[in-house]
PDB file of N, CA and C in Angstrom:
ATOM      1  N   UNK A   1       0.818  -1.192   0.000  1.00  0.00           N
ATOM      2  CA  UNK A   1       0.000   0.000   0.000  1.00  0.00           C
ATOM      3  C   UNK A   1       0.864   1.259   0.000  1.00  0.00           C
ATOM      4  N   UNK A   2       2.066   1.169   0.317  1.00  0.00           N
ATOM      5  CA  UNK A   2       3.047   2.411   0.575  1.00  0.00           C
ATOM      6  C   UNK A   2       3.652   2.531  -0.340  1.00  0.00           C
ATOM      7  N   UNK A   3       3.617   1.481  -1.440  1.00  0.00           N
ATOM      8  CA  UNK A   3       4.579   1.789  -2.528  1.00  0.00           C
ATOM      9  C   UNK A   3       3.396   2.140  -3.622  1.00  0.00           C
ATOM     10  N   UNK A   4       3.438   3.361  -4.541  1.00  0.00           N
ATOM     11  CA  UNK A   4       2.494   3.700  -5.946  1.00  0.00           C
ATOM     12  C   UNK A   4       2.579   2.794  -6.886  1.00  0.00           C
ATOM     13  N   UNK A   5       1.687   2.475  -7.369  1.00  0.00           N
ATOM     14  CA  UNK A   5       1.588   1.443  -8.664  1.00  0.00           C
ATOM     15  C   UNK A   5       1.905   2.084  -9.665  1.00  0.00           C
ATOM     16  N   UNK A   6       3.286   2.140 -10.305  1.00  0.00           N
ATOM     17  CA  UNK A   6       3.620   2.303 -11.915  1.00  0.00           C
ATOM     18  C   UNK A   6       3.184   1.479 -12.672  1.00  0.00           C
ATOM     19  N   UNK A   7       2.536   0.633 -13.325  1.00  0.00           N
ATOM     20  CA  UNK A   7       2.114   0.014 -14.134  1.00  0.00           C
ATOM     21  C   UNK A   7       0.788   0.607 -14.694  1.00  0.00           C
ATOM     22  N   UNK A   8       1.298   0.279 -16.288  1.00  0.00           N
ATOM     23  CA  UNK A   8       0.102   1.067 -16.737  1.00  0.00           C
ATOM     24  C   UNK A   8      -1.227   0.142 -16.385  1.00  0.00           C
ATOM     25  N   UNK A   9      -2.665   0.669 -17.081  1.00  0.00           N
ATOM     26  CA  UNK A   9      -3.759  -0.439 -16.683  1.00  0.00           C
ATOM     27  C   UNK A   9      -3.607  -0.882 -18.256  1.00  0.00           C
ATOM     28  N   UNK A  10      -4.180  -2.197 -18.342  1.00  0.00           N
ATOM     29  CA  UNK A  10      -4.440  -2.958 -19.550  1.00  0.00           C
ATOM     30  C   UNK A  10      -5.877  -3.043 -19.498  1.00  0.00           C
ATOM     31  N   UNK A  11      -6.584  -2.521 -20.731  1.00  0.00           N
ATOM     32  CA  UNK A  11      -7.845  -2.292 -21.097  1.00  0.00           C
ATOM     33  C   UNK A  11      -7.676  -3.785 -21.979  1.00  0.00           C
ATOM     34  N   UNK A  12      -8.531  -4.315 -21.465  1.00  0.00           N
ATOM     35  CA  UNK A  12      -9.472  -5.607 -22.293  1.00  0.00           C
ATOM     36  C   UNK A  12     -10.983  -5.824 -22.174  1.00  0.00           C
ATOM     37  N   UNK A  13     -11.148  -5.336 -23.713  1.00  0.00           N
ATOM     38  CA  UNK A  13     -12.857  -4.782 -23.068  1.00  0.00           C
ATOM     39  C   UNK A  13     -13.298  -5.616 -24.294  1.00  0.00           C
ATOM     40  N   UNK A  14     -13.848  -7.067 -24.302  1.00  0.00           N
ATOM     41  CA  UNK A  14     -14.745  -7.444 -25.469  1.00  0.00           C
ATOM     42  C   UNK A  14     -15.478  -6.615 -26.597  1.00  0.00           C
ATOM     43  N   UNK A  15     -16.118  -5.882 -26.077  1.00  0.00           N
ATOM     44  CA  UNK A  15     -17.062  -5.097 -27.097  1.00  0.00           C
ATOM     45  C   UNK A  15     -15.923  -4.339 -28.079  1.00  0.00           C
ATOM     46  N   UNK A  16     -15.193  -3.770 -27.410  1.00  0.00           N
ATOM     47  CA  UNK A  16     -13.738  -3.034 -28.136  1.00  0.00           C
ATOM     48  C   UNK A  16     -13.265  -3.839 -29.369  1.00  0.00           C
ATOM     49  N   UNK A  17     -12.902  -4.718 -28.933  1.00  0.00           N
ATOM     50  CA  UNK A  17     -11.984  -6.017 -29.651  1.00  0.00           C
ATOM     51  C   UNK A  17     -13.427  -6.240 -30.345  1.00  0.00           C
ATOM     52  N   UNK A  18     -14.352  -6.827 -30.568  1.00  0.00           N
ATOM     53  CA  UNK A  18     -15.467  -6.989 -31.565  1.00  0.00           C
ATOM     54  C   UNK A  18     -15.929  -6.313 -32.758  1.00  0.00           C
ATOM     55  N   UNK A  19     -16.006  -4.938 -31.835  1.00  0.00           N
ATOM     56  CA  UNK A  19     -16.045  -3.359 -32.977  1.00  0.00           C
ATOM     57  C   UNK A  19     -14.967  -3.667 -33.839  1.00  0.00           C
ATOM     58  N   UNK A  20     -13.128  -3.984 -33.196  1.00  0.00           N
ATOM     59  CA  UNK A  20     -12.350  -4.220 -34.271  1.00  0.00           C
ATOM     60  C   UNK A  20     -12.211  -4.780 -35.019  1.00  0.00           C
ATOM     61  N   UNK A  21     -12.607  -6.395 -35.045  1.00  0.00           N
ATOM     62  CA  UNK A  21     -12.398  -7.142 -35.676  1.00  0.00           C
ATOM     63  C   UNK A  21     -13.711  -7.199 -36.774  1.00  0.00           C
ATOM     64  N   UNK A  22     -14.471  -6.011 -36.763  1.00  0.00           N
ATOM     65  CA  UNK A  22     -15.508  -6.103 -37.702  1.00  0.00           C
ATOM     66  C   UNK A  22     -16.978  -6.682 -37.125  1.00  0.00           C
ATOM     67  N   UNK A  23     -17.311  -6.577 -35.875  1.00  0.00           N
ATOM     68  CA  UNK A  23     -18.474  -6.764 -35.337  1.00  0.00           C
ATOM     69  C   UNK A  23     -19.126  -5.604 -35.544  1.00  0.00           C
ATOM     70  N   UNK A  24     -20.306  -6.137 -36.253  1.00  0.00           N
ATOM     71  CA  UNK A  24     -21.377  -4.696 -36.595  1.00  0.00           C
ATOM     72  C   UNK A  24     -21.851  -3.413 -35.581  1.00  0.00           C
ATOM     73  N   UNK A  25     -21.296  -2.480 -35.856  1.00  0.00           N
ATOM     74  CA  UNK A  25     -21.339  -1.448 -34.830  1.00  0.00           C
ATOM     75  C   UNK A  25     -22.380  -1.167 -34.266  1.00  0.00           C
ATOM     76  N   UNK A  26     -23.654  -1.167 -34.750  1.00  0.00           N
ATOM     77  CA  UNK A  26     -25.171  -0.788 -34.288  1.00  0.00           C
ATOM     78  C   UNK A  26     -25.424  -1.582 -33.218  1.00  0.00           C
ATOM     79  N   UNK A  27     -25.766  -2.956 -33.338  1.00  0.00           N
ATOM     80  CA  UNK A  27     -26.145  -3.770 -32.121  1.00  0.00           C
ATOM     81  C   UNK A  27     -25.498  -4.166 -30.878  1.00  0.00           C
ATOM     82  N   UNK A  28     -23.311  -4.110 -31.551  1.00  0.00           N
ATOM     83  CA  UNK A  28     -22.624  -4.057 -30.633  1.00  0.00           C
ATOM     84  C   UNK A  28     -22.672  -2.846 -29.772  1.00  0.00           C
ATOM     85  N   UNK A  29     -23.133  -1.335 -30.086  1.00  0.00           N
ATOM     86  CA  UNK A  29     -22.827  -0.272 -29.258  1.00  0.00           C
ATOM     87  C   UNK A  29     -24.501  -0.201 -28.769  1.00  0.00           C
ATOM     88  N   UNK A  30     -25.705  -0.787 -29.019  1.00  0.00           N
ATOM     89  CA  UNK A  30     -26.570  -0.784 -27.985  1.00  0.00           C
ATOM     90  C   UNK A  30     -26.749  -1.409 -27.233  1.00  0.00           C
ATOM     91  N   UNK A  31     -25.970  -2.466 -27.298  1.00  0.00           N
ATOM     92  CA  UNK A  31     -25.883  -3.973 -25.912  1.00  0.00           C
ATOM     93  C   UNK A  31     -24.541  -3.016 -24.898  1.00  0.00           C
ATOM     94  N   UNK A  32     -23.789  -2.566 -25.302  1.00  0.00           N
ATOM     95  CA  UNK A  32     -22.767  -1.759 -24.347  1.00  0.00           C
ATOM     96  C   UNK A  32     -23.390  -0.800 -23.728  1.00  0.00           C
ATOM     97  N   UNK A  33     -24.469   0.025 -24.517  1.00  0.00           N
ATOM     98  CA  UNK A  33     -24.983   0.881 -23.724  1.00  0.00           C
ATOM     99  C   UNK A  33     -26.062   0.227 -22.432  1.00  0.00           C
ATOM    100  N   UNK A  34     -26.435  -0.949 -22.803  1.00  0.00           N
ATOM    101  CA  UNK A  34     -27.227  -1.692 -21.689  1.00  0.00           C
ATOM    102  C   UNK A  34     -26.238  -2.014 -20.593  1.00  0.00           C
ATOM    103  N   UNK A  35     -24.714  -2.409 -20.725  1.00  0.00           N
ATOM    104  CA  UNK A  35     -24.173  -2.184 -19.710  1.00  0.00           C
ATOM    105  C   UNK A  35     -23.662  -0.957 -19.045  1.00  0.00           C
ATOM    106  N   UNK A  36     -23.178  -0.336 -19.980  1.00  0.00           N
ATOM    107  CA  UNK A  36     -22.151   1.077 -19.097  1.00  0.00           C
ATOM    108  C   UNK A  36     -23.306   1.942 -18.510  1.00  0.00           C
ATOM    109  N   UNK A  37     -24.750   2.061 -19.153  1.00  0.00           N
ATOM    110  CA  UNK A  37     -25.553   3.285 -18.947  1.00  0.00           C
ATOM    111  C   UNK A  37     -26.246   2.990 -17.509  1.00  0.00           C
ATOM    112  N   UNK A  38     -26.121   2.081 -17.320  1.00  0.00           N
ATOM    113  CA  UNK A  38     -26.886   1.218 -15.462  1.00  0.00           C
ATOM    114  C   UNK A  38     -25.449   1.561 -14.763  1.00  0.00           C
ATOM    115  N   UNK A  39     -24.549   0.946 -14.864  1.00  0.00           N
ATOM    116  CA  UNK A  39     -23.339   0.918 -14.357  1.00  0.00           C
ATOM    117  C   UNK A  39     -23.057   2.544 -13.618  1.00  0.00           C
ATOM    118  N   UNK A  40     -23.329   3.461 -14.577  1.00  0.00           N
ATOM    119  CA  UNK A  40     -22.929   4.710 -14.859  1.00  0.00           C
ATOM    120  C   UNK A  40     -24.060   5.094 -13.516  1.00  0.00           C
ATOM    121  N   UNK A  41     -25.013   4.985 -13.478  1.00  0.00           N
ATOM    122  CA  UNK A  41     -26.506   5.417 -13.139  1.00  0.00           C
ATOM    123  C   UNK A  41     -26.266   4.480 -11.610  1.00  0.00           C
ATOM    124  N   UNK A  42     -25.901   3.704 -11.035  1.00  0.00           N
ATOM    125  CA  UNK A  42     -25.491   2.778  -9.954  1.00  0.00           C
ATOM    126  C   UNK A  42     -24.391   3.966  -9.237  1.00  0.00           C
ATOM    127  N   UNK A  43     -23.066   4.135 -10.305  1.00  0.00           N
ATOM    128  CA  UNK A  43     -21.861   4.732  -9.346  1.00  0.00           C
ATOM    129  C   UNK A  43     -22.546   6.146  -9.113  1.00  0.00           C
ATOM    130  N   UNK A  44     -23.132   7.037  -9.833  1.00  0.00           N
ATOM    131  CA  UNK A  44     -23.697   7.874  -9.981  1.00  0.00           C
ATOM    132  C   UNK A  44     -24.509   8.610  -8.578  1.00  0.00           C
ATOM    133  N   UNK A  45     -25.470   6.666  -8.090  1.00  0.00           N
ATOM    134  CA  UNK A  45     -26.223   6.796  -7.185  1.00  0.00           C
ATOM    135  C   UNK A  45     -25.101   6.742  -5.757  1.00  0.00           C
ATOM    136  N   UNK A  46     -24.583   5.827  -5.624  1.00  0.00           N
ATOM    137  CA  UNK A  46     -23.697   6.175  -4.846  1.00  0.00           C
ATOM    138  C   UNK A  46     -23.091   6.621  -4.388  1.00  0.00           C
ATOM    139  N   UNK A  47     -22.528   7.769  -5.558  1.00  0.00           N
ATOM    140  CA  UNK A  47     -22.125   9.341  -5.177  1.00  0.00           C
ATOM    141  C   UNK A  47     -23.567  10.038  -4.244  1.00  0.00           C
ATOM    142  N   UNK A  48     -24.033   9.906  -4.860  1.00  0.00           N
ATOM    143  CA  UNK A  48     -25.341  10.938  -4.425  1.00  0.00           C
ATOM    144  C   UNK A  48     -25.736  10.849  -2.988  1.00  0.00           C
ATOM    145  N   UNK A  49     -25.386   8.884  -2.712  1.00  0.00           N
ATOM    146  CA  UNK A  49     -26.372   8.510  -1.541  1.00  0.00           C
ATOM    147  C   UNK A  49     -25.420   8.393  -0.242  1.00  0.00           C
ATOM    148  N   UNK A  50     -24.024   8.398  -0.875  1.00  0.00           N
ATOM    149  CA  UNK A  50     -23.006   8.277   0.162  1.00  0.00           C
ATOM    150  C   UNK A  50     -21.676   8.674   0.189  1.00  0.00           C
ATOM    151  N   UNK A  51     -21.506   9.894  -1.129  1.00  0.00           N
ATOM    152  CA  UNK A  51     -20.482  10.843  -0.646  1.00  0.00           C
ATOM    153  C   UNK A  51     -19.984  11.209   0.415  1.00  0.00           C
ATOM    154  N   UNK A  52     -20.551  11.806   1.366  1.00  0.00           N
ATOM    155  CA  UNK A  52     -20.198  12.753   2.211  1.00  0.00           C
ATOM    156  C   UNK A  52     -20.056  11.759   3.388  1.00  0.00           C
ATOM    157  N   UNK A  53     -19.966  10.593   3.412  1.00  0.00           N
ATOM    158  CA  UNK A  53     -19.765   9.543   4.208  1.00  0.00           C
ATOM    159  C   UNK A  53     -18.179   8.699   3.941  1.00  0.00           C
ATOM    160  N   UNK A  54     -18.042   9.136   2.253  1.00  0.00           N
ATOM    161  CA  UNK A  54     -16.866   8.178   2.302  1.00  0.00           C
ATOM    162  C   UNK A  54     -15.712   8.966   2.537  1.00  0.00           C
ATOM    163  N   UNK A  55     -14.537   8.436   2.766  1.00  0.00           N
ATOM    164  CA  UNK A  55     -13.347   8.863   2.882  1.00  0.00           C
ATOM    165  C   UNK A  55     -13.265   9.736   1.435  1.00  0.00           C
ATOM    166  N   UNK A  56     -11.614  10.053   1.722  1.00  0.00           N
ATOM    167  CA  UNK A  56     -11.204  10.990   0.078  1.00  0.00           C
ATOM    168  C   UNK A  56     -10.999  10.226  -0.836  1.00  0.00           C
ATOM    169  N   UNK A  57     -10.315   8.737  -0.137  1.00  0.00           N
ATOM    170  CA  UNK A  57      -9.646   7.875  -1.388  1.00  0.00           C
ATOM    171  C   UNK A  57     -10.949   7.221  -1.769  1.00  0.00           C
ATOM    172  N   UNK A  58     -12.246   6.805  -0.946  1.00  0.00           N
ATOM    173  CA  UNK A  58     -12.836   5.799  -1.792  1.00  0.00           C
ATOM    174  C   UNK A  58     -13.752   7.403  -2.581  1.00  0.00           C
ATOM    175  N   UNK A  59     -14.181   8.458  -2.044  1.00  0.00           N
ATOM    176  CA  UNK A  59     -14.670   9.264  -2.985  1.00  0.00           C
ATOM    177  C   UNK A  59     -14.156   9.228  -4.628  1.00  0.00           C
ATOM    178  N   UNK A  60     -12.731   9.501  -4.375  1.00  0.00           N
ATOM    179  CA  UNK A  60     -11.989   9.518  -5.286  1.00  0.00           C
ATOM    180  C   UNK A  60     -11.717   8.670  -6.626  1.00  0.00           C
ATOM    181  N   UNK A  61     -11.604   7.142  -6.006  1.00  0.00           N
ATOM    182  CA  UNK A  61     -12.153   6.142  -6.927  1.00  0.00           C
ATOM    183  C   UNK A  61     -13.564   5.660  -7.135  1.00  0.00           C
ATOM    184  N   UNK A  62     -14.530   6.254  -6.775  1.00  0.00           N
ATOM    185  CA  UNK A  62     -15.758   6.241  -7.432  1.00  0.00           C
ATOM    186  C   UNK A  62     -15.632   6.821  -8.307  1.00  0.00           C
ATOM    187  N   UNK A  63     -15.020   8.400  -8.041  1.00  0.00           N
ATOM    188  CA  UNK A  63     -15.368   9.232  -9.154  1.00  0.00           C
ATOM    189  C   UNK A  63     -14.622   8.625 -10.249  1.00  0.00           C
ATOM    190  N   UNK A  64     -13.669   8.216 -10.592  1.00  0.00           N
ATOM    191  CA  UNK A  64     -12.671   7.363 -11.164  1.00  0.00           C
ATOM    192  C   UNK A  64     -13.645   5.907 -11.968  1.00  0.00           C
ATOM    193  N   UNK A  65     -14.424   5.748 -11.316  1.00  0.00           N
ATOM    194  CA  UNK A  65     -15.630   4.938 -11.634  1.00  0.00           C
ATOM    195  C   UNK A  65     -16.374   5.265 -12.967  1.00  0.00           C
ATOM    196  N   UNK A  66     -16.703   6.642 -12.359  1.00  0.00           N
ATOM    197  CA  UNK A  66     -17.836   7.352 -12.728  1.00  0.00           C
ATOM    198  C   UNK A  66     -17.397   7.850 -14.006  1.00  0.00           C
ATOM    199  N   UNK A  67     -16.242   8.205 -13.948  1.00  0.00           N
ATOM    200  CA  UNK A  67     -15.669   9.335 -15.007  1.00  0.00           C
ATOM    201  C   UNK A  67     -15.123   8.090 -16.336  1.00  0.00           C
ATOM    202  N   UNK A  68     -15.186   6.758 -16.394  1.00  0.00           N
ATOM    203  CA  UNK A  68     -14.783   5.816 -17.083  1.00  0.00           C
ATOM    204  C   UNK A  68     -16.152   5.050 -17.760  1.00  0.00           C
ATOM    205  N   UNK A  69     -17.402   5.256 -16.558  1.00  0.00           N
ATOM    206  CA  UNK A  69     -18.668   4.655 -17.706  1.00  0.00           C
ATOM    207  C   UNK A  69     -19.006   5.828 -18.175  1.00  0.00           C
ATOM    208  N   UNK A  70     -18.870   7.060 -18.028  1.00  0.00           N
ATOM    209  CA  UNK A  70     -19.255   8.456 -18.538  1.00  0.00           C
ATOM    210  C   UNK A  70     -18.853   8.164 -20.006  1.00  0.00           C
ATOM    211  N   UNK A  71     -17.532   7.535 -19.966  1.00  0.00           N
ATOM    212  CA  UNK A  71     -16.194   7.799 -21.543  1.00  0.00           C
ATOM    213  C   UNK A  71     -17.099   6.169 -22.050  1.00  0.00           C
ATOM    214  N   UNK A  72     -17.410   5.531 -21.309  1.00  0.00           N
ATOM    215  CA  UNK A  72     -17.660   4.538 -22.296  1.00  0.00           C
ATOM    216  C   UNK A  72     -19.276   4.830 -22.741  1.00  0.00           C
ATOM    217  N   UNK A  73     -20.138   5.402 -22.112  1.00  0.00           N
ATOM    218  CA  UNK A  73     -21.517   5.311 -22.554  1.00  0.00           C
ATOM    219  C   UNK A  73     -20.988   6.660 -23.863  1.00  0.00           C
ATOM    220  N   UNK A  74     -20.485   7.466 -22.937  1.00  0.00           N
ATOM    221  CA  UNK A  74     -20.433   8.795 -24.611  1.00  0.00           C
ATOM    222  C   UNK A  74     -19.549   7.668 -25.892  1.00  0.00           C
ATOM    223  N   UNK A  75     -18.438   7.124 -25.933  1.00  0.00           N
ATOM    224  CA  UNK A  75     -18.077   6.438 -27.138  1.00  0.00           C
ATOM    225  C   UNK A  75     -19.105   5.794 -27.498  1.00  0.00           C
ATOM    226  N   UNK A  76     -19.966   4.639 -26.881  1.00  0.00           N
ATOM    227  CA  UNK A  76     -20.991   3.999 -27.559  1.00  0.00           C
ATOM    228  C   UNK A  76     -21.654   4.782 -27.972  1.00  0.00           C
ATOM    229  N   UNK A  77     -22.740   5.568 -27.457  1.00  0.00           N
ATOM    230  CA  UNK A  77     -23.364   6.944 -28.128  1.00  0.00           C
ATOM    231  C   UNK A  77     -23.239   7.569 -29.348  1.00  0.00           C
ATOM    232  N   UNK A  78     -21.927   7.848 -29.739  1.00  0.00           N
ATOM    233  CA  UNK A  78     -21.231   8.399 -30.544  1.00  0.00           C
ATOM    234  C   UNK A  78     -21.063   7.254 -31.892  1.00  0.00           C
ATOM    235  N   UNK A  79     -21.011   5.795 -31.705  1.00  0.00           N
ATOM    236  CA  UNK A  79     -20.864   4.789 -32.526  1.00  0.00           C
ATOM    237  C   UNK A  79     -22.226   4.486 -32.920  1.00  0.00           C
ATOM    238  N   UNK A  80     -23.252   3.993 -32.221  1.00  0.00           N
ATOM    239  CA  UNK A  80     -24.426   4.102 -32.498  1.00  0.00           C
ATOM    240  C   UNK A  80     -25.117   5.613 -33.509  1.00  0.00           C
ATOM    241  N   UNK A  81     -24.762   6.808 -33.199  1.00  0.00           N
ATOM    242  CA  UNK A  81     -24.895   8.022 -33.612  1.00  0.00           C
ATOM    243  C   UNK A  81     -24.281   8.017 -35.380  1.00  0.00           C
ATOM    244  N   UNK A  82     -23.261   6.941 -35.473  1.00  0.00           N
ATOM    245  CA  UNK A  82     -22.760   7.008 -36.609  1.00  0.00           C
ATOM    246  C   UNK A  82     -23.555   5.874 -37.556  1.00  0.00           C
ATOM    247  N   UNK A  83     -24.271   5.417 -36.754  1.00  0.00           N
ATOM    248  CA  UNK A  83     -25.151   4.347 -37.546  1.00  0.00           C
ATOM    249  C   UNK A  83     -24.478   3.099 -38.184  1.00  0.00           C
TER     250      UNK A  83
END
């Protein structure tokens, strides 16, 4: 716990890798939005219902939470948007 983690993170996200390999963008980015947009709407609530209860660090990685289904519901959004 005393020592910082240098290592980068490794993103392995199915839907990602699918979009690449030529999985049809429409149905793949509205099944993602069925996950990230609850997900998003859950950490969201948790902020709301128990901020001011948590420490700085777990505040901190919620928001860290929060701020990662934010980037994934707007990319799906944006893929779906492109039809």
């Amino acid at each position: 716990m005393a020592k910082p983690a240098r290592e980068f993170t490794e993103l392995r996200d199915p839907g990602s890798l699918q979009l690449f390999f030529g999985g049809d963008p429409t149905p793949l980015a509205e099944a993602q939005l069925e996950i990230h947009r609850p997900r998003l709407a859950q950490y969201e609530e948790s902020r709301d219902q128990f901020g001011p209860q948590l420490s700085r660090a777990m505040r901190l990685v919620l928001e860290s939470g929060i701020g990662h289904e934010r980037e994934w519901a707007r990319f799906w959004e944006g893929v779906l948007a492109e039809g």
